[in-house]
N, C-alpha and C. Protein backbone atom coordinates (compact mmCIF):
# COMPACT_ATOMS: atom_id res chain seq x y z
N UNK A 1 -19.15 49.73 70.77
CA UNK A 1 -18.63 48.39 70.75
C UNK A 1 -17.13 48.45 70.49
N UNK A 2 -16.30 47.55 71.49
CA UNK A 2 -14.91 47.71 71.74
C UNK A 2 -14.67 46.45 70.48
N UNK A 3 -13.60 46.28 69.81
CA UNK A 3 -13.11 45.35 68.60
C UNK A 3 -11.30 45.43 69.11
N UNK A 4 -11.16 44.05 69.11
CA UNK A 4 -9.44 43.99 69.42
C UNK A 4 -9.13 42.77 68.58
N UNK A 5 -8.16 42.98 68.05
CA UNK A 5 -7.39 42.16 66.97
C UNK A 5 -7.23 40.97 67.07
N UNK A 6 -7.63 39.65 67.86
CA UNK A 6 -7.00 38.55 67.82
C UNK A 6 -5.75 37.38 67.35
N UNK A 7 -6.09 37.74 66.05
CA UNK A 7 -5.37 37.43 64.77
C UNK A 7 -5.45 37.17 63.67
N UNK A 8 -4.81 37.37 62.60
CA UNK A 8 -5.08 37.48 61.07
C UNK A 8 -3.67 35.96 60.38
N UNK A 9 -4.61 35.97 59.32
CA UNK A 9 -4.10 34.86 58.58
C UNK A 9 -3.96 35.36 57.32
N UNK A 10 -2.92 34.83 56.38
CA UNK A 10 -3.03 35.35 54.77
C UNK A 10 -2.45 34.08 54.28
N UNK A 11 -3.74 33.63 53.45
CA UNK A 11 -4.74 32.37 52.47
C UNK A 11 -3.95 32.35 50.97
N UNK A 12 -3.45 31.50 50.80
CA UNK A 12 -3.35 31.59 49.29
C UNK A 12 -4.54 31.26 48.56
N UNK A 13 -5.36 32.24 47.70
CA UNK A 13 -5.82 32.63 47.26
C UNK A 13 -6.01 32.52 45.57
N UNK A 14 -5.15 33.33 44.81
CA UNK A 14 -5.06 32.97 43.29
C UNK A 14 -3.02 33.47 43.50
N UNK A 15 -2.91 33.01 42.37
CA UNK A 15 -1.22 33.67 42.32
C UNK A 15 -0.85 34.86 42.54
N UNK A 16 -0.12 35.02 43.68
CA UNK A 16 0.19 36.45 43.86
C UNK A 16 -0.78 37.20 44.76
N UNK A 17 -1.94 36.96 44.77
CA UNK A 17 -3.03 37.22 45.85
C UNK A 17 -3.57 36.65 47.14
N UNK A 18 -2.84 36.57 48.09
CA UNK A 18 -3.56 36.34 49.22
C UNK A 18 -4.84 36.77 49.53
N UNK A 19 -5.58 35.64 50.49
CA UNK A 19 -6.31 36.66 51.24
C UNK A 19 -6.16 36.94 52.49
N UNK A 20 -6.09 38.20 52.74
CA UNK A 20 -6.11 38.49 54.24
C UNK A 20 -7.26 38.33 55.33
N UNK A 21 -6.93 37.85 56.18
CA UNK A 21 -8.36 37.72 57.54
C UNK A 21 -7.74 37.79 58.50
N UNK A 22 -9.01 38.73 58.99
CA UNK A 22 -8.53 39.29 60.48
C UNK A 22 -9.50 38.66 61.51
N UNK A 23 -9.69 38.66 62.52
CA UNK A 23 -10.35 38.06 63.80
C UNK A 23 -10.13 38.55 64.51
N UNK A 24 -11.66 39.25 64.95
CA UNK A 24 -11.64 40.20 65.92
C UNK A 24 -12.62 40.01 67.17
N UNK A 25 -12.19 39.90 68.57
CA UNK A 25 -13.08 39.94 69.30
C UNK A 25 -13.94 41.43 70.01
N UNK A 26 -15.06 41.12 69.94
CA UNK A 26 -16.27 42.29 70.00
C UNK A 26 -16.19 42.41 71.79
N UNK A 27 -16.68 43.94 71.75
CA UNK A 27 -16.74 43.74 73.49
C UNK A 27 -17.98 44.81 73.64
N UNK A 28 -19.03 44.87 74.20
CA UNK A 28 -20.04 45.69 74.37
C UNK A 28 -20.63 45.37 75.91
N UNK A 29 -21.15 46.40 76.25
CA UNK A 29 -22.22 46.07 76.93
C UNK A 29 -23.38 46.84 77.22
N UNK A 30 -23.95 45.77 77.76
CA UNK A 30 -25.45 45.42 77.56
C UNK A 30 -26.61 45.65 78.69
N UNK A 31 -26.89 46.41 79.72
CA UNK A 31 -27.66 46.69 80.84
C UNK A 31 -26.83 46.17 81.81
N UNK A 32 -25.65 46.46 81.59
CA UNK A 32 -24.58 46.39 82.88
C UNK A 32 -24.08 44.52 83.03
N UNK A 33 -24.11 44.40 81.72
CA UNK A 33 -23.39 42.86 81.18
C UNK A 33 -22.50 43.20 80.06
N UNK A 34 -21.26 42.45 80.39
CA UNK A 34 -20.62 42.86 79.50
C UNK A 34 -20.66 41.41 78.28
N UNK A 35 -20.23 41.44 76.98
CA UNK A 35 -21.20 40.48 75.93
C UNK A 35 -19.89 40.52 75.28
N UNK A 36 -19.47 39.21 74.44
CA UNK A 36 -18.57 39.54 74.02
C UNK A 36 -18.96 38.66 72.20
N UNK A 37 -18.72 38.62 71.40
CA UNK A 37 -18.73 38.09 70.07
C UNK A 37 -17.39 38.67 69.16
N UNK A 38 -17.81 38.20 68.18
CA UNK A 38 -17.19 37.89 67.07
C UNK A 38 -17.03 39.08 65.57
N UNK A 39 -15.66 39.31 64.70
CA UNK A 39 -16.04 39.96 63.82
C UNK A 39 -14.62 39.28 62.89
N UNK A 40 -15.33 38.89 62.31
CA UNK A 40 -13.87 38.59 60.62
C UNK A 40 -14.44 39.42 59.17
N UNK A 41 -12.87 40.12 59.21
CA UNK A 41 -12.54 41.07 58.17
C UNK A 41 -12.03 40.21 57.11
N UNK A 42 -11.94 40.09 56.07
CA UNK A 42 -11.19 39.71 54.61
C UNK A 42 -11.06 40.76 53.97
N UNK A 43 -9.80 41.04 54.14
CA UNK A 43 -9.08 43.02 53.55
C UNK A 43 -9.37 42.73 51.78
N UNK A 44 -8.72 41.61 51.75
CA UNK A 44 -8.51 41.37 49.81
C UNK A 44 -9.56 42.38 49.15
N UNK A 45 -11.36 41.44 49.74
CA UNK A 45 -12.40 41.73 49.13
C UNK A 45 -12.97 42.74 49.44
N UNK A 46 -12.32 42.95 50.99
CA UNK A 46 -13.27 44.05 51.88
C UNK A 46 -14.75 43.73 52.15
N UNK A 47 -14.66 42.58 52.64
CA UNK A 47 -15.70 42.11 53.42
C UNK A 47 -15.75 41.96 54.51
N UNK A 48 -17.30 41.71 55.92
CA UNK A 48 -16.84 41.29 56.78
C UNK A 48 -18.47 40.67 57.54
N UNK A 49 -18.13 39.79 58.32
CA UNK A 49 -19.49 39.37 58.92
C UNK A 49 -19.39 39.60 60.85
N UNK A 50 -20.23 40.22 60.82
CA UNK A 50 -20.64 40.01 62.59
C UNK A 50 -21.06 39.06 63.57
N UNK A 51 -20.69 38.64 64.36
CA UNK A 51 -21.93 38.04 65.21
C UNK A 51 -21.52 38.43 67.19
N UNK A 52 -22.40 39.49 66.84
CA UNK A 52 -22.20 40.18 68.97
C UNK A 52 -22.99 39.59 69.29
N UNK A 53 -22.54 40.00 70.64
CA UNK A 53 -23.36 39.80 71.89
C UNK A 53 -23.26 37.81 72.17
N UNK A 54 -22.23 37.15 71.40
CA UNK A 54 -22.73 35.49 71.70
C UNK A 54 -22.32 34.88 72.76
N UNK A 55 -21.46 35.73 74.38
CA UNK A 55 -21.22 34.95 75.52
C UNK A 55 -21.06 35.72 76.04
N UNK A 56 -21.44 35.52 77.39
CA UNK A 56 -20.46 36.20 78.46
C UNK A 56 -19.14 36.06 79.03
N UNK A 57 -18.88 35.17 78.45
CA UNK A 57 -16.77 34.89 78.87
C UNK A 57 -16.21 35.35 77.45
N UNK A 58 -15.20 36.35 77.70
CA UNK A 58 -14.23 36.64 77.43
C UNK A 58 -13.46 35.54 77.12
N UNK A 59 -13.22 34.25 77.70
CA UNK A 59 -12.14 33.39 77.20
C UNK A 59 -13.35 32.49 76.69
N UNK A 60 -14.57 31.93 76.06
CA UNK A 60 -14.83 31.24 75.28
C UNK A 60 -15.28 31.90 74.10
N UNK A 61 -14.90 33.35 74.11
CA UNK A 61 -15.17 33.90 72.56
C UNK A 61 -14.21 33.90 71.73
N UNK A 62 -12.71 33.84 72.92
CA UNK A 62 -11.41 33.70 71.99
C UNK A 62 -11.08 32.28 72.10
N UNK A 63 -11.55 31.21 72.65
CA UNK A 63 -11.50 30.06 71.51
C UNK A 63 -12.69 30.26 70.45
N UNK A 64 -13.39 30.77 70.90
CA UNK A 64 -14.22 30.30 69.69
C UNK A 64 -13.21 31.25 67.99
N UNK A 65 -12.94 32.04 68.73
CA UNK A 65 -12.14 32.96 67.11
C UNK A 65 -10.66 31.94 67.02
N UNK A 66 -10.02 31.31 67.64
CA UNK A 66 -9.07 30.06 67.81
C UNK A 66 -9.47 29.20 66.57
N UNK A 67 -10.76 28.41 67.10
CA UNK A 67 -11.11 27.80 66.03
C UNK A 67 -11.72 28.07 64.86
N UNK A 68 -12.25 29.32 64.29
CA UNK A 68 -12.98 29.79 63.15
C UNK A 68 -11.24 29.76 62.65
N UNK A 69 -10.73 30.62 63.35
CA UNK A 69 -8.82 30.82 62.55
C UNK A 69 -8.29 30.06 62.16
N UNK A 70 -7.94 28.64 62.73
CA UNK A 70 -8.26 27.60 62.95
C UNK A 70 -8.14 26.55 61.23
N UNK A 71 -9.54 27.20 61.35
CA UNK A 71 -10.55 26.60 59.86
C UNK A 71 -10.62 27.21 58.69
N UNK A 72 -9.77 28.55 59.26
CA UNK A 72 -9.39 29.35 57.99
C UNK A 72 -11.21 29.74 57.85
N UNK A 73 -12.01 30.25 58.44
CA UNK A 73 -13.56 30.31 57.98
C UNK A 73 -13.27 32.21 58.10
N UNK A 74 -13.86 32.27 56.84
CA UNK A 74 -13.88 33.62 55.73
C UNK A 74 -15.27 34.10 56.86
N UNK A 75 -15.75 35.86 56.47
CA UNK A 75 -16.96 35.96 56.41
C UNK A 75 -18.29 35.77 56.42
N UNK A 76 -17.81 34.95 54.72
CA UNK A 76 -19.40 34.30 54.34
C UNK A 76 -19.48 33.48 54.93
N UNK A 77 -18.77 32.38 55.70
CA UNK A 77 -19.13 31.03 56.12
C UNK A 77 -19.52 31.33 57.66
N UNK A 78 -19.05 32.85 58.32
CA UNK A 78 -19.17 32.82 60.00
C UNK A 78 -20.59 32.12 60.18
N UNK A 79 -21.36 32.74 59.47
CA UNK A 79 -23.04 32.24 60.41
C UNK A 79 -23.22 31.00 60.35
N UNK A 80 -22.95 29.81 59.00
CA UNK A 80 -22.83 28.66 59.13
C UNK A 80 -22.06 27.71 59.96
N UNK A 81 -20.74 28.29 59.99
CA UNK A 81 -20.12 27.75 61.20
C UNK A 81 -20.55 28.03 62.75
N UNK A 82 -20.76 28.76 63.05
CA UNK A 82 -21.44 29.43 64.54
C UNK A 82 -22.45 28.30 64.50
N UNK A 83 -23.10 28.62 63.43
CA UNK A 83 -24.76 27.54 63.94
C UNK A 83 -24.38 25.99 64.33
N UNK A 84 -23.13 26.18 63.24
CA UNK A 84 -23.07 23.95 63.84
C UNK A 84 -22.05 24.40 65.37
N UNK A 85 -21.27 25.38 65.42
CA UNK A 85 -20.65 25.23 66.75
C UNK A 85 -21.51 25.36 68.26
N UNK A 86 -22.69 26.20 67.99
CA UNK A 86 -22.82 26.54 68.85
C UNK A 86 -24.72 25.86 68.95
């Protein structure tokens, strides 16, 4: 699975601590489909949540990481947000 940087944001957080998030779009494929999803990093905590394989366009996975960036949406919140977006 291919991962390319989209873009990262840094959150004020507590004083002096940002958090960092990254947004990454996923690229795999799949029985000769290529699949593309989602991956956000938060460096601070060193966390991160997945979600592959959720389209086949290349340009509606990077709005979709547009708007998670967007919303400033961390990790923990990807699967909740995905479910009402999608």
């Amino acid at each position: 699975m291919k991962e390319e940087l989209m873009t990262s944001l840094q959150v004020p957080y507590r004083p002096g601590t940002p958090l960092s998030i990254r947004y990454y779009l996923l690229e795999e494929t799949r029985e000769d489909q290529t699949l593309y999803g989602i991956k956000i990093s938060e460096e601070t905590g060193r966390t991160s949540a997945v979600a592959p394989g959720l389209t086949g366009s290349r340009q509606r996975a990077a709005e979709l990481i547009a708007l998670l960036a967007r919303g400033t949406v961390t990790p923990t919140g990807l699967a909740d947000v995905l479910a009402d977006l999608l």
